[in-house]
PDB file of N, CA and C in Angstrom:
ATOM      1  N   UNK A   1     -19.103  31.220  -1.383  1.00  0.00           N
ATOM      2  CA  UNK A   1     -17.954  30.318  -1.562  1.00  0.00           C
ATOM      3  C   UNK A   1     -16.675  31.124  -1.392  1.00  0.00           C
ATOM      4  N   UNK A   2     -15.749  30.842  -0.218  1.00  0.00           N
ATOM      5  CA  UNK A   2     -14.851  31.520   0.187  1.00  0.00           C
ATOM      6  C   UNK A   2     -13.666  31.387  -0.664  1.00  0.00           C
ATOM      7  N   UNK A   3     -12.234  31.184  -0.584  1.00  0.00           N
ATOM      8  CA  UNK A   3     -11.158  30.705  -1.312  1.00  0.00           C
ATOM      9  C   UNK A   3     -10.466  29.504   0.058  1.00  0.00           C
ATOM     10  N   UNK A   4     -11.393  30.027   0.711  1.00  0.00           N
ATOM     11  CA  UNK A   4     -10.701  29.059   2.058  1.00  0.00           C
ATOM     12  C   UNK A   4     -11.238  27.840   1.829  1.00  0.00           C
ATOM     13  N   UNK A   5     -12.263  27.666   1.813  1.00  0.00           N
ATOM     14  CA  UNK A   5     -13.574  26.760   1.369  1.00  0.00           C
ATOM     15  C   UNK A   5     -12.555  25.812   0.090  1.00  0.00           C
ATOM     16  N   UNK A   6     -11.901  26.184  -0.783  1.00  0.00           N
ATOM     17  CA  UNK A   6     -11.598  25.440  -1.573  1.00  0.00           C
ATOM     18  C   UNK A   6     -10.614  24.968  -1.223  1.00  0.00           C
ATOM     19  N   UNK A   7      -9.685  25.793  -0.552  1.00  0.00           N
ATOM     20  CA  UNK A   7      -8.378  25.297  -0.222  1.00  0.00           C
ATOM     21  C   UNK A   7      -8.564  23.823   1.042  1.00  0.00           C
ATOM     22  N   UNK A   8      -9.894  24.505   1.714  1.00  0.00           N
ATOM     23  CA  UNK A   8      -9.879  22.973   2.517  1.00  0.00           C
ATOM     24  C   UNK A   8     -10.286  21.622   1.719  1.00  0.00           C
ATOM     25  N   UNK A   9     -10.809  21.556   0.947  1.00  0.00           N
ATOM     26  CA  UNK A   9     -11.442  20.627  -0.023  1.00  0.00           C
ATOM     27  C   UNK A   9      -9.940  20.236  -0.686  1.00  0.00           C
ATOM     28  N   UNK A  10      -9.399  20.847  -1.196  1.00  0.00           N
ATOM     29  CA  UNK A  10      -7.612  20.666  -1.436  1.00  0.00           C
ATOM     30  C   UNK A  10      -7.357  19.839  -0.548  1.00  0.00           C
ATOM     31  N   UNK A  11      -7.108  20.458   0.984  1.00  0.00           N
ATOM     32  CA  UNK A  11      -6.706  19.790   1.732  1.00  0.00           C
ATOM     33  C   UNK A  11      -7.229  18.415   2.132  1.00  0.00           C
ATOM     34  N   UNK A  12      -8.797  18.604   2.129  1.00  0.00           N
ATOM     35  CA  UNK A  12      -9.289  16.752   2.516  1.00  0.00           C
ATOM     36  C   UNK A  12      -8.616  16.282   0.835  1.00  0.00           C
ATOM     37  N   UNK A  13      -8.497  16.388  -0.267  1.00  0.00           N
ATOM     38  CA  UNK A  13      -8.036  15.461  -0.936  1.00  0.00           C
ATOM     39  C   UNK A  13      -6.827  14.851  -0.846  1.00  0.00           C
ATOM     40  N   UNK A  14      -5.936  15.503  -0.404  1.00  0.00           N
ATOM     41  CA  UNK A  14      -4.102  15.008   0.260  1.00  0.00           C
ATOM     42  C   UNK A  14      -4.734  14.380   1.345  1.00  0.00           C
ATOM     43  N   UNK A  15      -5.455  14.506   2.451  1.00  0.00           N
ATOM     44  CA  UNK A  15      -5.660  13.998   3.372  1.00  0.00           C
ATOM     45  C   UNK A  15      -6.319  12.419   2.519  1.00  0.00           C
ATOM     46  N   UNK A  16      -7.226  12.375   1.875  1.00  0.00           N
ATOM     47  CA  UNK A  16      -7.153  11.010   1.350  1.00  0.00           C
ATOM     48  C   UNK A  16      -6.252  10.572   0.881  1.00  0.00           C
ATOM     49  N   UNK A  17      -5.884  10.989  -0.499  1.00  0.00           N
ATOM     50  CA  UNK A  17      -4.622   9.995  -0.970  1.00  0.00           C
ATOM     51  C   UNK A  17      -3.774   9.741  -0.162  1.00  0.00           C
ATOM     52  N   UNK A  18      -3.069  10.826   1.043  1.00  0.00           N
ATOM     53  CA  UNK A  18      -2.158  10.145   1.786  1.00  0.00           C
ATOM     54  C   UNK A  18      -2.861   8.854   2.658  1.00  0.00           C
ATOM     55  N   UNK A  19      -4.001   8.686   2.819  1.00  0.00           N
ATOM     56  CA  UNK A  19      -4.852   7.748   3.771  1.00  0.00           C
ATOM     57  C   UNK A  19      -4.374   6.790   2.881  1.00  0.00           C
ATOM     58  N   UNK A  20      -4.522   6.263   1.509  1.00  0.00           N
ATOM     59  CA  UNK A  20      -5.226   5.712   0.298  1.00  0.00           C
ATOM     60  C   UNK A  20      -3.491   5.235   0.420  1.00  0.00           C
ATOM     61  N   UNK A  21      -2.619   6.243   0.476  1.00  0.00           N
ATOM     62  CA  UNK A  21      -0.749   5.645   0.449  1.00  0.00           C
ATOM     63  C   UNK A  21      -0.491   4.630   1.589  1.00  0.00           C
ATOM     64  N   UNK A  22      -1.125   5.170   3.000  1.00  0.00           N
ATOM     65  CA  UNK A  22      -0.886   4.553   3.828  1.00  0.00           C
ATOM     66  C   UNK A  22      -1.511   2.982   3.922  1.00  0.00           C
ATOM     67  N   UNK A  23      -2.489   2.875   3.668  1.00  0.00           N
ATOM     68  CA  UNK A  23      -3.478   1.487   2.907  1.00  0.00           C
ATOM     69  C   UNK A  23      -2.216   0.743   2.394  1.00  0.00           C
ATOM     70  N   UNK A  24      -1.924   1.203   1.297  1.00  0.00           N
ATOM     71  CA  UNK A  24      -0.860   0.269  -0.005  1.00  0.00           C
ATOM     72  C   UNK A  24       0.594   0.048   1.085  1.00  0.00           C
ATOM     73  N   UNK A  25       0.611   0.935   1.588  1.00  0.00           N
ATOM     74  CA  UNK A  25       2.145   0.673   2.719  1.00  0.00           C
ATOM     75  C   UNK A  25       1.937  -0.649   3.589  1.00  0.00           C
ATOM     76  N   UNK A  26       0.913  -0.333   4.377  1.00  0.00           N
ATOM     77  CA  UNK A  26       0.262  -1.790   5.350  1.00  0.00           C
ATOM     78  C   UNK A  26       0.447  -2.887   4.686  1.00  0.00           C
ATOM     79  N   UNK A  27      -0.344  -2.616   3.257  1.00  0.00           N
ATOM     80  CA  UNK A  27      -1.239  -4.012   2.480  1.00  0.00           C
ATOM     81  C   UNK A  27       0.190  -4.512   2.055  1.00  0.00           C
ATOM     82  N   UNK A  28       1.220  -3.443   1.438  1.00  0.00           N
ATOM     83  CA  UNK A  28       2.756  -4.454   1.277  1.00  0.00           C
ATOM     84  C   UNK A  28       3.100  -5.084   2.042  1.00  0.00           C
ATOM     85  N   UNK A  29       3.354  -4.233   3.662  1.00  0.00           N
ATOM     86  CA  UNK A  29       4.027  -4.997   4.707  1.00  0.00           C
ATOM     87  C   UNK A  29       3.375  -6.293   5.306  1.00  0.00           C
ATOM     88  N   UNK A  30       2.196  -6.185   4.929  1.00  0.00           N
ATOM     89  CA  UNK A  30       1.607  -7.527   5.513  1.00  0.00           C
ATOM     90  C   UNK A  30       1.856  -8.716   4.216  1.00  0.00           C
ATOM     91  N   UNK A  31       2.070  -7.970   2.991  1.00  0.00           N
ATOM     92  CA  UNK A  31       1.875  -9.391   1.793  1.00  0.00           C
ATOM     93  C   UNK A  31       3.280  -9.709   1.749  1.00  0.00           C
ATOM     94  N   UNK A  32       4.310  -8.558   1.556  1.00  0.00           N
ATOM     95  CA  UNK A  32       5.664  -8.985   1.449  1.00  0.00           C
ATOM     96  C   UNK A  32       6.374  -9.856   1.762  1.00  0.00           C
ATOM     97  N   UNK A  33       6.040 -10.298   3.383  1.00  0.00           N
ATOM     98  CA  UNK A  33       6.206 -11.482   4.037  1.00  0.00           C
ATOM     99  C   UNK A  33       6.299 -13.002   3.668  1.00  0.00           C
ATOM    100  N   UNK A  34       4.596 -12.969   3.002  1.00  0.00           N
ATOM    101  CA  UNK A  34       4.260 -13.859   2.737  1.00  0.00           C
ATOM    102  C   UNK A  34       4.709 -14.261   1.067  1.00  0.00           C
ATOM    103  N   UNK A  35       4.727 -13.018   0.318  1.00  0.00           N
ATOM    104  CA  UNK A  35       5.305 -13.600  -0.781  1.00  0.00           C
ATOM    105  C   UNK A  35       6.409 -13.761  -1.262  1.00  0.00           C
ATOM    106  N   UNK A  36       7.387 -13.142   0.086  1.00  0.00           N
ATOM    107  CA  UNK A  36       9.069 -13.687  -0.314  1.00  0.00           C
ATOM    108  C   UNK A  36       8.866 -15.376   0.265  1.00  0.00           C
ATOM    109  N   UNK A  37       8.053 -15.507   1.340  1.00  0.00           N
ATOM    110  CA  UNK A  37       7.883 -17.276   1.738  1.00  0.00           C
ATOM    111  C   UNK A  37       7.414 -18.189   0.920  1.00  0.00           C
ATOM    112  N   UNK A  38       6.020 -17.635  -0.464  1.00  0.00           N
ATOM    113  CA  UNK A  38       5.880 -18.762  -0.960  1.00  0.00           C
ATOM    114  C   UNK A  38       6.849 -18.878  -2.243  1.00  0.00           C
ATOM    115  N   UNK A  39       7.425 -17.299  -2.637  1.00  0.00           N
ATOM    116  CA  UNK A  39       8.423 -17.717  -3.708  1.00  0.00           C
ATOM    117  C   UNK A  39       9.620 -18.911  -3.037  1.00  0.00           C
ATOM    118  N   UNK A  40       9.926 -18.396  -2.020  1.00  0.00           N
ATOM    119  CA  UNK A  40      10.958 -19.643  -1.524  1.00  0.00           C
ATOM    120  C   UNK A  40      10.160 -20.926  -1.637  1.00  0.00           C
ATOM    121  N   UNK A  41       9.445 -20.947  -1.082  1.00  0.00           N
ATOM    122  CA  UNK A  41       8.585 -22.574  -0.898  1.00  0.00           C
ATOM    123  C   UNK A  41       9.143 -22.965  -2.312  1.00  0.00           C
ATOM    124  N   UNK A  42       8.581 -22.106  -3.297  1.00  0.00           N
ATOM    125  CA  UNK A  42       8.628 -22.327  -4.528  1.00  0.00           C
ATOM    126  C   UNK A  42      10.095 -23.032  -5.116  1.00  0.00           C
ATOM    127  N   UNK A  43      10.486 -22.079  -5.203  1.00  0.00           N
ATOM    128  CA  UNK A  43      11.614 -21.847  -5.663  1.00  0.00           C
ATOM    129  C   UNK A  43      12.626 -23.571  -5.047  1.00  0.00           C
ATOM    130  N   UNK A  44      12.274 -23.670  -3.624  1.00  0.00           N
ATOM    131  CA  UNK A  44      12.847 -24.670  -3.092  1.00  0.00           C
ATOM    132  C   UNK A  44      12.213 -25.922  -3.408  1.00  0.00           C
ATOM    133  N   UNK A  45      10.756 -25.976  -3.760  1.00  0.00           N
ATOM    134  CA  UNK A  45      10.012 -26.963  -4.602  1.00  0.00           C
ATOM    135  C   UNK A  45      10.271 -27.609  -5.802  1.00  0.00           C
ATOM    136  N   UNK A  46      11.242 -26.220  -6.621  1.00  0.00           N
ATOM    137  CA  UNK A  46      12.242 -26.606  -7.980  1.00  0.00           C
ATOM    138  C   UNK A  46      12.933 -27.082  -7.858  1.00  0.00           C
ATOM    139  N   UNK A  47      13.775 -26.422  -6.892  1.00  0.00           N
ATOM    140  CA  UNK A  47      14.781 -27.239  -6.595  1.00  0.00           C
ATOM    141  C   UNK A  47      15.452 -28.386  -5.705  1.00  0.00           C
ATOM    142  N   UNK A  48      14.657 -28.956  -5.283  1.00  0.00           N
ATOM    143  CA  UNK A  48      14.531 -30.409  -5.480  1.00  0.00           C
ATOM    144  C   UNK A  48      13.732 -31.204  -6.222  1.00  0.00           C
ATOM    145  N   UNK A  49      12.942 -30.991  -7.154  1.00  0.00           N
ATOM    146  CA  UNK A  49      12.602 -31.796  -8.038  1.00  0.00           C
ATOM    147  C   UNK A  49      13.229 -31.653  -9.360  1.00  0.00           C
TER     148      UNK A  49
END
C-alpha cells in the first residue's frame, strides 16, 4: 500500500461528490422552472378567488 494509492482513493472521492454536486445543479435547473410556474399558477389561483 503506497501513499499514492491513498491519495488516489482521495481523489475518486472529490471526483464523486463533485459528480453527486453536479446531479443537485441539473436536478435544480430542471425543477426551478417548474416550481417558480406552479407557485405562480398558485399564487394567481389566490388571487382571483
Amino acid at each position: 500500500y503506497h501513499a499514492g494509492d491513498k491519495d488516489a482513493d482521495a481523489h475518486a472521492g472529490f471526483q464523486k461528490s463533485d459528480e453527486r454536486h453536479d446531479n443537485q445543479r441539473v436536478l435544480l435547473m430542471f425543477l426551478q422552472p417548474r416550481v417558480e410556474k406552479l407557485f405562480d399558477d398558485y399564487y394567481g389561483f389566490l388571487a382571483v378567488n
